[in-house]
ModelCIF file with pLDDT and N, C-alpha, C, O atoms, coordinates in Angstrom:
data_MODEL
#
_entry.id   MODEL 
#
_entity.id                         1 
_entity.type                       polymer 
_entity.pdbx_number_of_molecules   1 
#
_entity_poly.entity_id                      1 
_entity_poly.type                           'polypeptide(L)' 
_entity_poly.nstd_linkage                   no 
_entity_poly.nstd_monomer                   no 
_entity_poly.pdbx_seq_one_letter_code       
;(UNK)(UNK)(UNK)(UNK)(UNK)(UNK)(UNK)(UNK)(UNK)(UNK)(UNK)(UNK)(UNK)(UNK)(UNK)(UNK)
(UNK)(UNK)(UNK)(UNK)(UNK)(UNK)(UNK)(UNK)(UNK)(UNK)(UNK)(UNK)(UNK)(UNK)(UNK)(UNK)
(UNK)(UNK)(UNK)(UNK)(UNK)(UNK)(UNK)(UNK)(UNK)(UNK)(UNK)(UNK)(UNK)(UNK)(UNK)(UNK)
;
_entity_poly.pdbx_seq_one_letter_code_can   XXXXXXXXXXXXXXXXXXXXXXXXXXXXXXXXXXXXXXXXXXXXXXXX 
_entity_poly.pdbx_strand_id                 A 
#
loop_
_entity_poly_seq.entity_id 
_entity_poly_seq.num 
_entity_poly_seq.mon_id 
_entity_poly_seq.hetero 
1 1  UNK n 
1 2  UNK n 
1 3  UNK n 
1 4  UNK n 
1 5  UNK n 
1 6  UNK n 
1 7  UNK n 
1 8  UNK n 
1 9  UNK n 
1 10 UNK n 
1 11 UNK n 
1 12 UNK n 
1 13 UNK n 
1 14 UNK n 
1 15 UNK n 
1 16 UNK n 
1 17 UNK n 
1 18 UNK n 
1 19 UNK n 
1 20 UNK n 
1 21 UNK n 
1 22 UNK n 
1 23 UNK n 
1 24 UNK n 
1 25 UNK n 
1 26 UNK n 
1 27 UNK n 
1 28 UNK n 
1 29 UNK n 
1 30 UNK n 
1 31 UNK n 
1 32 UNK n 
1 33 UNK n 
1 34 UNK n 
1 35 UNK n 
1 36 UNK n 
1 37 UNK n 
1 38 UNK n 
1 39 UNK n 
1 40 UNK n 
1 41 UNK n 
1 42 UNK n 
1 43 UNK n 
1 44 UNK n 
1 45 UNK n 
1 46 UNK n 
1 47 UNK n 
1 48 UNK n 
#
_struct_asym.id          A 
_struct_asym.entity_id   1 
#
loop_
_ma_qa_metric.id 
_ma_qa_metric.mode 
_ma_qa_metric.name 
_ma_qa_metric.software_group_id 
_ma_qa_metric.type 
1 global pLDDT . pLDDT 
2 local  pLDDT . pLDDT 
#
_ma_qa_metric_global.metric_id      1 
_ma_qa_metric_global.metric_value   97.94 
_ma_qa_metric_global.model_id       1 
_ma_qa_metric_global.ordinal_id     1 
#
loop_
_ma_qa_metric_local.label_asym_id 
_ma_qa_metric_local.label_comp_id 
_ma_qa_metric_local.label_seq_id 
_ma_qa_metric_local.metric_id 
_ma_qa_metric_local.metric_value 
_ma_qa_metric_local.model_id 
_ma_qa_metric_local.ordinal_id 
A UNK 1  2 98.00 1 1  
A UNK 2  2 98.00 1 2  
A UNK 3  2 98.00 1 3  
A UNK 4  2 98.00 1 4  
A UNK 5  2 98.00 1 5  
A UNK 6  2 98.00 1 6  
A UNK 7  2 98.00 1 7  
A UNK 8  2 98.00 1 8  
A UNK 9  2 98.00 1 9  
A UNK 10 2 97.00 1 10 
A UNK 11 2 98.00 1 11 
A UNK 12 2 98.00 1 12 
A UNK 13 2 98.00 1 13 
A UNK 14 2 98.00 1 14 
A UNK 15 2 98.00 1 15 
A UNK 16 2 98.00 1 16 
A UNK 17 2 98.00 1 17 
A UNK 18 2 98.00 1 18 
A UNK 19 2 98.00 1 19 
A UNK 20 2 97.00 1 20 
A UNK 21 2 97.00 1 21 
A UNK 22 2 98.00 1 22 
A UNK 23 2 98.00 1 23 
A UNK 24 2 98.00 1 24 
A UNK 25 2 98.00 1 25 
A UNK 26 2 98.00 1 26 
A UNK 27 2 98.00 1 27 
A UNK 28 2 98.00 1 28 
A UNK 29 2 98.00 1 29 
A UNK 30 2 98.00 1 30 
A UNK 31 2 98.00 1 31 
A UNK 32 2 98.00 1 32 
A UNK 33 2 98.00 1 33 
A UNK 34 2 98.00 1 34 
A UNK 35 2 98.00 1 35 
A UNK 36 2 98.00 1 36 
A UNK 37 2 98.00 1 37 
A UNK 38 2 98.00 1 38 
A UNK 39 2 98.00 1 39 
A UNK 40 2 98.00 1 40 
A UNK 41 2 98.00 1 41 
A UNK 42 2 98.00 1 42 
A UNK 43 2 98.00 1 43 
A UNK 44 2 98.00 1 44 
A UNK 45 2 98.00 1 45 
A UNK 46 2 98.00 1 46 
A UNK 47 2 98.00 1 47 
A UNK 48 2 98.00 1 48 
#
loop_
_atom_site.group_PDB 
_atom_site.id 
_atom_site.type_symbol 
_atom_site.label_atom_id 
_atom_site.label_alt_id 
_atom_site.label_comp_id 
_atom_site.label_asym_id 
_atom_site.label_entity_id 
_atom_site.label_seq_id 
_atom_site.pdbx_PDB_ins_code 
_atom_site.Cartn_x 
_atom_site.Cartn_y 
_atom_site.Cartn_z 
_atom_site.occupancy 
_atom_site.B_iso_or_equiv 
_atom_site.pdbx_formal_charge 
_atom_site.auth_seq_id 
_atom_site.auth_comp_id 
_atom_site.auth_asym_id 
_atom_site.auth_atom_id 
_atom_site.pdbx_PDB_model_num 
ATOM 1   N N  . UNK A 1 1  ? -5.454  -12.003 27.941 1.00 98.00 ? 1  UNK A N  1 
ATOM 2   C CA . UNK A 1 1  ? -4.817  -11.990 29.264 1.00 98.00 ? 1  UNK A CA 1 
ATOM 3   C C  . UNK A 1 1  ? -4.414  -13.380 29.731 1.00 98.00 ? 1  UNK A C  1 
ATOM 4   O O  . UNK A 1 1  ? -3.337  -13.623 30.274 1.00 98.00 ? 1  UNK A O  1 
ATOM 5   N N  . UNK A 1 2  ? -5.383  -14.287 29.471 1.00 98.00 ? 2  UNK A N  1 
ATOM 6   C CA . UNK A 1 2  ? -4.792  -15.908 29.684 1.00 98.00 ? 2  UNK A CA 1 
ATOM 7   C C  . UNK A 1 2  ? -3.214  -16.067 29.087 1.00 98.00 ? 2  UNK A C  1 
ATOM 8   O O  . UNK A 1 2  ? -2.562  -16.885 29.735 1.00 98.00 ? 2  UNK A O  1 
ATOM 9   N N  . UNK A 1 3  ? -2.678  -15.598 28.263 1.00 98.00 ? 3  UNK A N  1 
ATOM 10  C CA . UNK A 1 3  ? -1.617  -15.589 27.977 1.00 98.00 ? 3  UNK A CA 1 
ATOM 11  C C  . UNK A 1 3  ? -0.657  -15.208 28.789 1.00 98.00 ? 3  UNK A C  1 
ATOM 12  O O  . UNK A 1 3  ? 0.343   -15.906 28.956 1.00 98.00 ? 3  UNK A O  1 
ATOM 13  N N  . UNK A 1 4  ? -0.854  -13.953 29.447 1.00 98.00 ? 4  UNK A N  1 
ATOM 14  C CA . UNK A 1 4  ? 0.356   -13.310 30.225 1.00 98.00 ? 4  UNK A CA 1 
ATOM 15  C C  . UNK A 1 4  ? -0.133  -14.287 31.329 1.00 98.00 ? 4  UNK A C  1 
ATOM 16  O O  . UNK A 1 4  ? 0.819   -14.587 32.049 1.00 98.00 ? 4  UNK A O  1 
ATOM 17  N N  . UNK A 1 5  ? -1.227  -14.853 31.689 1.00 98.00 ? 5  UNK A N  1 
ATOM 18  C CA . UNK A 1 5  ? -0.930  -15.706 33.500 1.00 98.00 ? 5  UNK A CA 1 
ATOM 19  C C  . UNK A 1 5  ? -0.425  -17.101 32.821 1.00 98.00 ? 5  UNK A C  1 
ATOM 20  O O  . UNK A 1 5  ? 0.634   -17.204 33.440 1.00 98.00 ? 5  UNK A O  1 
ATOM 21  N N  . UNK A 1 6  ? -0.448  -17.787 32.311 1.00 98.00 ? 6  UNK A N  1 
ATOM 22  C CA . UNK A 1 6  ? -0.077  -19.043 31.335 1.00 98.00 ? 6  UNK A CA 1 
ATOM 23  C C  . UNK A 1 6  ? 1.644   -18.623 31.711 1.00 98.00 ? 6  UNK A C  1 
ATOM 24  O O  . UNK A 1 6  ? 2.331   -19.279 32.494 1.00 98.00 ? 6  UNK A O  1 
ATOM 25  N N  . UNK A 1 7  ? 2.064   -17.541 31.050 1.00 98.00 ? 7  UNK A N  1 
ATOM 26  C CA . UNK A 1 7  ? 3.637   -17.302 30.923 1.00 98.00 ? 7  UNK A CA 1 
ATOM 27  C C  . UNK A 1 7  ? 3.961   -16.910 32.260 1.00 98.00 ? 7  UNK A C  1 
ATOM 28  O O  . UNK A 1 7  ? 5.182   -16.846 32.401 1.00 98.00 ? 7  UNK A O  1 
ATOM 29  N N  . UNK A 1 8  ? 3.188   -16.565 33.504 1.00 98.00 ? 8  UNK A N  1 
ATOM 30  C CA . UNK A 1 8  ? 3.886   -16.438 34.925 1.00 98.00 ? 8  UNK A CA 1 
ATOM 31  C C  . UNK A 1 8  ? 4.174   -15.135 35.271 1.00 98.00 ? 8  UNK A C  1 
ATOM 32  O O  . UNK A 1 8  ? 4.944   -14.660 36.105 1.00 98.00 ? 8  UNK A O  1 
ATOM 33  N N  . UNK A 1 9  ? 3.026   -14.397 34.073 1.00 98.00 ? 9  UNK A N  1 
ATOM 34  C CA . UNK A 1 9  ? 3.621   -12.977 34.322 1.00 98.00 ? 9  UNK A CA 1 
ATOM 35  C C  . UNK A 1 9  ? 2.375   -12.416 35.640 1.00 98.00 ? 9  UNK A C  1 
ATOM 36  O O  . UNK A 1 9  ? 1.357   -13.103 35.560 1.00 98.00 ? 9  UNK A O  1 
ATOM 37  N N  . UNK A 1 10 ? 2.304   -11.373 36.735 1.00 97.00 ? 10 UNK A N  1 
ATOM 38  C CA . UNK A 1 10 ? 1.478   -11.124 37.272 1.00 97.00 ? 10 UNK A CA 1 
ATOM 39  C C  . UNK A 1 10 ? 1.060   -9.667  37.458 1.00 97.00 ? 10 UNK A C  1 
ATOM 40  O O  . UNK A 1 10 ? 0.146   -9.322  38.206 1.00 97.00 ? 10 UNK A O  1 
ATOM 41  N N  . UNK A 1 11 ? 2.057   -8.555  36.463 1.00 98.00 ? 11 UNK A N  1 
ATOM 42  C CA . UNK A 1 11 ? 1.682   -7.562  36.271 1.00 98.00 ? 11 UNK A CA 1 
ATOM 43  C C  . UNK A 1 11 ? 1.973   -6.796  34.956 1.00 98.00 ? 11 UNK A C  1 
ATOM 44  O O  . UNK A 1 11 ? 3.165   -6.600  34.718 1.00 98.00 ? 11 UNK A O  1 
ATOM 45  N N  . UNK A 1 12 ? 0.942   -6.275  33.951 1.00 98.00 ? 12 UNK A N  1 
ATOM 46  C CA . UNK A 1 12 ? 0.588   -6.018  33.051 1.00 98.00 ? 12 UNK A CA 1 
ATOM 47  C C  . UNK A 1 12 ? 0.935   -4.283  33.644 1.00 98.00 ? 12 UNK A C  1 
ATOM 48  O O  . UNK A 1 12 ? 0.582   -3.726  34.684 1.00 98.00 ? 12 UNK A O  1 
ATOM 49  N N  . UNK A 1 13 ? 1.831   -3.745  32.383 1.00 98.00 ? 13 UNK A N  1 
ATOM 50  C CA . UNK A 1 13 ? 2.463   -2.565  32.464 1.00 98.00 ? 13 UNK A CA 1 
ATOM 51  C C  . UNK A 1 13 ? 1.833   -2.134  30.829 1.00 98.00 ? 13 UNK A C  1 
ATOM 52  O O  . UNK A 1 13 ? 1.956   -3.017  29.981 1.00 98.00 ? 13 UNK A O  1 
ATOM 53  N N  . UNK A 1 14 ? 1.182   -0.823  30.399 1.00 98.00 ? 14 UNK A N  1 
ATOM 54  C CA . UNK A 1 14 ? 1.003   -0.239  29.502 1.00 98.00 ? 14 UNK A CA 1 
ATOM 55  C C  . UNK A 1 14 ? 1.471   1.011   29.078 1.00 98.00 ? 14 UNK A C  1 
ATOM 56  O O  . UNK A 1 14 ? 1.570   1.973   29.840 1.00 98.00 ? 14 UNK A O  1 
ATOM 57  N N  . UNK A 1 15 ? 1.796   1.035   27.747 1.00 98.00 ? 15 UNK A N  1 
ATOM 58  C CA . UNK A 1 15 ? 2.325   2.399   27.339 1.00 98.00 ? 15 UNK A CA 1 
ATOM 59  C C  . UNK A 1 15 ? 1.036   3.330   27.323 1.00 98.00 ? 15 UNK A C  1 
ATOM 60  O O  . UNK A 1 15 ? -0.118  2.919   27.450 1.00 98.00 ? 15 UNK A O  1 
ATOM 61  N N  . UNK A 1 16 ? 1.362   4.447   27.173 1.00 98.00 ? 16 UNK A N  1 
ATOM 62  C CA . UNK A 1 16 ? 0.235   5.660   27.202 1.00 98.00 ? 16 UNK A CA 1 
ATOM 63  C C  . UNK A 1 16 ? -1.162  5.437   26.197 1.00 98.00 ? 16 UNK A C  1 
ATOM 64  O O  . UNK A 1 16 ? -1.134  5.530   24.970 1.00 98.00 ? 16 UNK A O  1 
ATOM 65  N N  . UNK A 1 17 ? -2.278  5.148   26.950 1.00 98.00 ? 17 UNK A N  1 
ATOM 66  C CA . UNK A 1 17 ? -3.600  4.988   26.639 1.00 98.00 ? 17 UNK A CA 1 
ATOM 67  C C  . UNK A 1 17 ? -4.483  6.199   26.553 1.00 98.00 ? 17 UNK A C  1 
ATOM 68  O O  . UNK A 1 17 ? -5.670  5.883   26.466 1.00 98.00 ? 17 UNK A O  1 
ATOM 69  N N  . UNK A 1 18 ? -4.206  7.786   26.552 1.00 98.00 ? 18 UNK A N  1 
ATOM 70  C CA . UNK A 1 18 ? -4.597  8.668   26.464 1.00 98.00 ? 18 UNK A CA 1 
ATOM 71  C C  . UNK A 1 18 ? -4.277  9.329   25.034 1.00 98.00 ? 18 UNK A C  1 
ATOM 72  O O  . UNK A 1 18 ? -3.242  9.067   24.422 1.00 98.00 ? 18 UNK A O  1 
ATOM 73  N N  . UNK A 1 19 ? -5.299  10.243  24.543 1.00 98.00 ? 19 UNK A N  1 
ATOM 74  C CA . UNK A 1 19 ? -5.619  10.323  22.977 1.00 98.00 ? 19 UNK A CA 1 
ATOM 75  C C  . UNK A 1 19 ? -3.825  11.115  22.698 1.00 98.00 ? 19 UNK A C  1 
ATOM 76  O O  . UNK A 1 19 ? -3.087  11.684  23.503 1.00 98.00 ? 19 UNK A O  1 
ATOM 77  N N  . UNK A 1 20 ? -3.680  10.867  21.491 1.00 97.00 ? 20 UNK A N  1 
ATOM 78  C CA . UNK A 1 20 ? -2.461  11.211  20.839 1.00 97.00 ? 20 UNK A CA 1 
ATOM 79  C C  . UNK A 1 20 ? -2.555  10.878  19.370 1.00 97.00 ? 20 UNK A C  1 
ATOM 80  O O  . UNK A 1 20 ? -3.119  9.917   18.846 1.00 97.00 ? 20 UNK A O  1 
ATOM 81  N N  . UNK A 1 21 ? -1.831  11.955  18.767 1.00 97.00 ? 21 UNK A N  1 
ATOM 82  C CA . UNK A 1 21 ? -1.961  12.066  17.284 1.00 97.00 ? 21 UNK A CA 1 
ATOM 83  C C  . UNK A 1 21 ? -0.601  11.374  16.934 1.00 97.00 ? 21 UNK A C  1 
ATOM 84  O O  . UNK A 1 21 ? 0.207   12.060  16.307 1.00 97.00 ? 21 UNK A O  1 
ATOM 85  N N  . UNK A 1 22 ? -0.184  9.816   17.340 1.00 98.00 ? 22 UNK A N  1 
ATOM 86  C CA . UNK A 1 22 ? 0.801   9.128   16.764 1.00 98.00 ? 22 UNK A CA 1 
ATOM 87  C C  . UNK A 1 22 ? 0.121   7.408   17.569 1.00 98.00 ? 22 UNK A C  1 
ATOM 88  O O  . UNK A 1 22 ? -0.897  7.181   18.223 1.00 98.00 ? 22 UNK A O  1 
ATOM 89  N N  . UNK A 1 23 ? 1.031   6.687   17.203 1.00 98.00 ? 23 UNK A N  1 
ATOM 90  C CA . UNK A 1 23 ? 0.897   5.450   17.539 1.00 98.00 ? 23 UNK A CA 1 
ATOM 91  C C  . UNK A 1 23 ? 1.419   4.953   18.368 1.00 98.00 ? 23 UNK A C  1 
ATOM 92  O O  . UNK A 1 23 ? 1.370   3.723   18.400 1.00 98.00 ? 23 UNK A O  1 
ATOM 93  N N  . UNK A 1 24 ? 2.160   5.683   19.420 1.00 98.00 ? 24 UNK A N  1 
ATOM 94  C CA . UNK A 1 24 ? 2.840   5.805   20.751 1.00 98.00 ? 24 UNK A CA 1 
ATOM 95  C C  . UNK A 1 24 ? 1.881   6.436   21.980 1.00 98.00 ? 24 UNK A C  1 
ATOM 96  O O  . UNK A 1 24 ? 1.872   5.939   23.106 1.00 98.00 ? 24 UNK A O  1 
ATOM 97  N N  . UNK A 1 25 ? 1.021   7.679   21.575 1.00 98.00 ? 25 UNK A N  1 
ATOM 98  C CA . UNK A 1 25 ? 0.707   8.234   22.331 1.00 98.00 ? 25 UNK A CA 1 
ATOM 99  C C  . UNK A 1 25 ? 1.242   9.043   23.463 1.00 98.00 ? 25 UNK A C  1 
ATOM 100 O O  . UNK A 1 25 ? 0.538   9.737   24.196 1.00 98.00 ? 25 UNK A O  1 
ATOM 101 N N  . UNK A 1 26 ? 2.515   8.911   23.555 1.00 98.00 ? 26 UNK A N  1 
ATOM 102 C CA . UNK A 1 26 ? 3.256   9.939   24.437 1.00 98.00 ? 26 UNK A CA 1 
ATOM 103 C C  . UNK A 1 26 ? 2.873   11.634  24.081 1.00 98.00 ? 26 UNK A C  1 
ATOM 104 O O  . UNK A 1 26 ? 3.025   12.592  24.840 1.00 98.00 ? 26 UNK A O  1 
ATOM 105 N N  . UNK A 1 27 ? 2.460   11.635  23.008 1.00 98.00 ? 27 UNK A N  1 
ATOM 106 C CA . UNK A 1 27 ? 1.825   13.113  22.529 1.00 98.00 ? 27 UNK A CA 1 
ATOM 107 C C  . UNK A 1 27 ? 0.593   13.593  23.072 1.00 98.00 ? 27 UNK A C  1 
ATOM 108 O O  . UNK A 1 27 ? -0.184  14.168  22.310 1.00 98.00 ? 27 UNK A O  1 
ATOM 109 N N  . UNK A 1 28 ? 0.227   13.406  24.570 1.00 98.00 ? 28 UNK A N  1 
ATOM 110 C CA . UNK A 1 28 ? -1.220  13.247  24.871 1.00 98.00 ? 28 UNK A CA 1 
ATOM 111 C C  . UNK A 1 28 ? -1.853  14.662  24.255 1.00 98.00 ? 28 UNK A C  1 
ATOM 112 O O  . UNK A 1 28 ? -1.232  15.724  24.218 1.00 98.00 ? 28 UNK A O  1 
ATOM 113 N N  . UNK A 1 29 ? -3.104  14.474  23.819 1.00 98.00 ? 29 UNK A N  1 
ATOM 114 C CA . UNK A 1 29 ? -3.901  15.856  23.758 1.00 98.00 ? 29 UNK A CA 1 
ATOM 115 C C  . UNK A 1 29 ? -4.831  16.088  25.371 1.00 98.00 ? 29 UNK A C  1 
ATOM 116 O O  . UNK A 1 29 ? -5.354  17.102  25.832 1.00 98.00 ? 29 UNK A O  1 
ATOM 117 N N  . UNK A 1 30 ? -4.750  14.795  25.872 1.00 98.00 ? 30 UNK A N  1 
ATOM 118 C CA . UNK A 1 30 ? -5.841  15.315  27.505 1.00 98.00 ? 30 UNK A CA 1 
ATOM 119 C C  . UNK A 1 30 ? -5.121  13.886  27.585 1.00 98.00 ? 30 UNK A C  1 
ATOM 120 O O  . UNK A 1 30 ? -4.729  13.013  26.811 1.00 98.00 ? 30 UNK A O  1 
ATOM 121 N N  . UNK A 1 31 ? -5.195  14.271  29.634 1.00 98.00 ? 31 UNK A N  1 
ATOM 122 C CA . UNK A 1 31 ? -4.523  13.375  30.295 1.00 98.00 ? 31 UNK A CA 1 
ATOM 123 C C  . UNK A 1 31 ? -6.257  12.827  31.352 1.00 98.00 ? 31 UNK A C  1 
ATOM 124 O O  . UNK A 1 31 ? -6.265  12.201  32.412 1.00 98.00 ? 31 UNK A O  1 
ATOM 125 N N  . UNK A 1 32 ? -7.300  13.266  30.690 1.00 98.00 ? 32 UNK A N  1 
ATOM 126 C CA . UNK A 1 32 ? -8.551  13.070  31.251 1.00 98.00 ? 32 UNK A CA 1 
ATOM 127 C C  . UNK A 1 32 ? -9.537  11.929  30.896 1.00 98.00 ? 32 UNK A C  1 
ATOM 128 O O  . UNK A 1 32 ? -10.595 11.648  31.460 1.00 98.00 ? 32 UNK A O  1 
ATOM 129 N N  . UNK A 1 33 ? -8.691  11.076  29.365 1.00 98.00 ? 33 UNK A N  1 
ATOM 130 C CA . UNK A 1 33 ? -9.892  10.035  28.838 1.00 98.00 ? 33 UNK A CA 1 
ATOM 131 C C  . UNK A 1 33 ? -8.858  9.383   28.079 1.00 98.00 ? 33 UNK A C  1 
ATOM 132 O O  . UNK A 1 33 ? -7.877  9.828   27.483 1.00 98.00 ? 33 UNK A O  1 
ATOM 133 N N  . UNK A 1 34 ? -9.426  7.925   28.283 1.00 98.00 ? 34 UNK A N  1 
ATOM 134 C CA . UNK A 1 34 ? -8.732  7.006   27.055 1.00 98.00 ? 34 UNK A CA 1 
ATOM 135 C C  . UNK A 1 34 ? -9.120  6.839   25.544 1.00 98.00 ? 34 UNK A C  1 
ATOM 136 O O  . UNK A 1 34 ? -10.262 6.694   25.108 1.00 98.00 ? 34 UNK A O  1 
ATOM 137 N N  . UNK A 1 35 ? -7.923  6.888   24.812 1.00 98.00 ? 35 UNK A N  1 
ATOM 138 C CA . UNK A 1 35 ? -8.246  6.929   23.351 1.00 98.00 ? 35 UNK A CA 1 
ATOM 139 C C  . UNK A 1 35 ? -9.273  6.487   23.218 1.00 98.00 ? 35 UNK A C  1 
ATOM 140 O O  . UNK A 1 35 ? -9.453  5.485   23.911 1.00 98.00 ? 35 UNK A O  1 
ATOM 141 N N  . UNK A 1 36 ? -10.393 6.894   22.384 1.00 98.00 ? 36 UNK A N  1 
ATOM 142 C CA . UNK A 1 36 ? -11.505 6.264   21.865 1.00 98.00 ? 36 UNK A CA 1 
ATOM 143 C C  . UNK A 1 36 ? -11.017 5.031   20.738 1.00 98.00 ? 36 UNK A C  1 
ATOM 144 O O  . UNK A 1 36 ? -11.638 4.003   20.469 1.00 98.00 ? 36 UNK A O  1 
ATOM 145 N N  . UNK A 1 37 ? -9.751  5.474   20.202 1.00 98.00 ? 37 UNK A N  1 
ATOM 146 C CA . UNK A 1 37 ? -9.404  4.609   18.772 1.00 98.00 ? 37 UNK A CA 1 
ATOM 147 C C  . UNK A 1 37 ? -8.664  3.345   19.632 1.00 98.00 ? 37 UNK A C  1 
ATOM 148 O O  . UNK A 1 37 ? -8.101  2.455   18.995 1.00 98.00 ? 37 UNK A O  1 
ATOM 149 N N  . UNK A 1 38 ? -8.699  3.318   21.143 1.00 98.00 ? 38 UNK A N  1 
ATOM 150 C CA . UNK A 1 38 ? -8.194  1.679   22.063 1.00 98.00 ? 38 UNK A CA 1 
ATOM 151 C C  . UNK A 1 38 ? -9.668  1.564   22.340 1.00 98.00 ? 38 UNK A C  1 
ATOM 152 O O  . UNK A 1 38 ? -9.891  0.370   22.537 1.00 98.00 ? 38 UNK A O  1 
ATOM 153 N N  . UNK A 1 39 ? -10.787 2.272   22.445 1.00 98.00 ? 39 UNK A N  1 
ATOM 154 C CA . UNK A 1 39 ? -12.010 1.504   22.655 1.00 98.00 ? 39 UNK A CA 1 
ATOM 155 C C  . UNK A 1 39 ? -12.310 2.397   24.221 1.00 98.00 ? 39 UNK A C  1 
ATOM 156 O O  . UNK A 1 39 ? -13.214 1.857   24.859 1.00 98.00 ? 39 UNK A O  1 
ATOM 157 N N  . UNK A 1 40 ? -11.775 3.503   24.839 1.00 98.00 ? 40 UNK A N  1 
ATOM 158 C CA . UNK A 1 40 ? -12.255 4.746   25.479 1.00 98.00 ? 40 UNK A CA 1 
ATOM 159 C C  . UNK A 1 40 ? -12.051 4.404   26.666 1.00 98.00 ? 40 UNK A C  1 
ATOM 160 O O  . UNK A 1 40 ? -11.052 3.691   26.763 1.00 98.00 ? 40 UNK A O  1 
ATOM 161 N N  . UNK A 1 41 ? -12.743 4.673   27.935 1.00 98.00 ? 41 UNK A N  1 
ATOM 162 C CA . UNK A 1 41 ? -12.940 4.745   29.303 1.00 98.00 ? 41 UNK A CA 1 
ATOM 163 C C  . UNK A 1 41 ? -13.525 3.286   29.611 1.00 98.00 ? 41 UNK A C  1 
ATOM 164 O O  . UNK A 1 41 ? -13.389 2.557   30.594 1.00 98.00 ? 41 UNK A O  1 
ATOM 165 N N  . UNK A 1 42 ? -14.340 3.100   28.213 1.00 98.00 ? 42 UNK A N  1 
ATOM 166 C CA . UNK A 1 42 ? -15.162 1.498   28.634 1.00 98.00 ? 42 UNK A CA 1 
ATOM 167 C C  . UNK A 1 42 ? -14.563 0.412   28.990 1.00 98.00 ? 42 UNK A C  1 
ATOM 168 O O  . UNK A 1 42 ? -14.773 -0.272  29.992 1.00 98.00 ? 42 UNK A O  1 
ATOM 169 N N  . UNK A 1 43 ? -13.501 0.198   27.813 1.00 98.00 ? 43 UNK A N  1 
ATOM 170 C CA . UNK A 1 43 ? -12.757 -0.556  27.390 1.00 98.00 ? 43 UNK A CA 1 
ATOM 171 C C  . UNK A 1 43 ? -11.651 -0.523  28.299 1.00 98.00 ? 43 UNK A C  1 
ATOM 172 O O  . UNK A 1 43 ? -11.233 -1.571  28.790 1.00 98.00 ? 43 UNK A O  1 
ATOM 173 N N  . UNK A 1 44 ? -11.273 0.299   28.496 1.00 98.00 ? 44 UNK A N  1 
ATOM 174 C CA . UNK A 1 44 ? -10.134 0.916   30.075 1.00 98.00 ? 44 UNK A CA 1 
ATOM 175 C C  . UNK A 1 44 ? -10.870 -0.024  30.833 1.00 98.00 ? 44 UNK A C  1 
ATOM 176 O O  . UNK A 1 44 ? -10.462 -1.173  31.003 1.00 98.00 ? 44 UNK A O  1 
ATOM 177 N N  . UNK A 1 45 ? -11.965 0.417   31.311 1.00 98.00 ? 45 UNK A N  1 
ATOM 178 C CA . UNK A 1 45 ? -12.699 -0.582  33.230 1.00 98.00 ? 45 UNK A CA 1 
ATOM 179 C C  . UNK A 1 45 ? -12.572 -2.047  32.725 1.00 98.00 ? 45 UNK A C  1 
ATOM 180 O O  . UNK A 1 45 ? -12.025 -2.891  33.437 1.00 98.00 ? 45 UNK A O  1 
ATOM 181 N N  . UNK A 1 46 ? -13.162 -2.407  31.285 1.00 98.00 ? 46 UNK A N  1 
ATOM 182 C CA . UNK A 1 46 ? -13.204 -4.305  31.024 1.00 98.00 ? 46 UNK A CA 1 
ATOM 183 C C  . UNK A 1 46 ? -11.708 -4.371  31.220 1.00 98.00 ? 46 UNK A C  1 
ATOM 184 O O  . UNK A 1 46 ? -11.478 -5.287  32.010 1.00 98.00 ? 46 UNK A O  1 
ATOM 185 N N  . UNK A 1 47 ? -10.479 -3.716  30.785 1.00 98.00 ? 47 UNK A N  1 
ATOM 186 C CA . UNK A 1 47 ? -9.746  -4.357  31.235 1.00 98.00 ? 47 UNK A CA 1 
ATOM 187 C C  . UNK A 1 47 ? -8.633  -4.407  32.337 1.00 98.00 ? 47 UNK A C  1 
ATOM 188 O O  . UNK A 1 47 ? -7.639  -5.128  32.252 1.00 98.00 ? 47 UNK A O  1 
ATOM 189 N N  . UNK A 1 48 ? -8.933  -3.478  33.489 1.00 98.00 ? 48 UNK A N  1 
ATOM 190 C CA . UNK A 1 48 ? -8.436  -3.447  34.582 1.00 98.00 ? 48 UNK A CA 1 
ATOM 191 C C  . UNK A 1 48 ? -9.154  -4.227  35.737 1.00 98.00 ? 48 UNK A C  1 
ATOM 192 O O  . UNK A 1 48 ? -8.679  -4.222  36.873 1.00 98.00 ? 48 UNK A O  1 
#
């Protein structure tokens, strides 16, 4: 994240973090939990 404030950026926009059987994730299987294979719900709170 030091990177994006370094470059002047001040808001961090993400593509779909909910489980999906591709590498996009727009295919959600549940719109209720974050991929476990990005590191889940945990990993979601460390980085918001």
């Amino acid at each position: 994240l030091d990177h994006l404030v370094d470059l002047g950026v001040d808001t961090l926009y993400l593509t779909p973090v909910f489980p999906g059987e591709s590498n996009h994730r727009y295919n959600a299987s549940t719109f209720d939990e974050v991929d476990e294979l990005l590191g889940g719900d945990e990993a979601y709170r460390r980085l918001v």
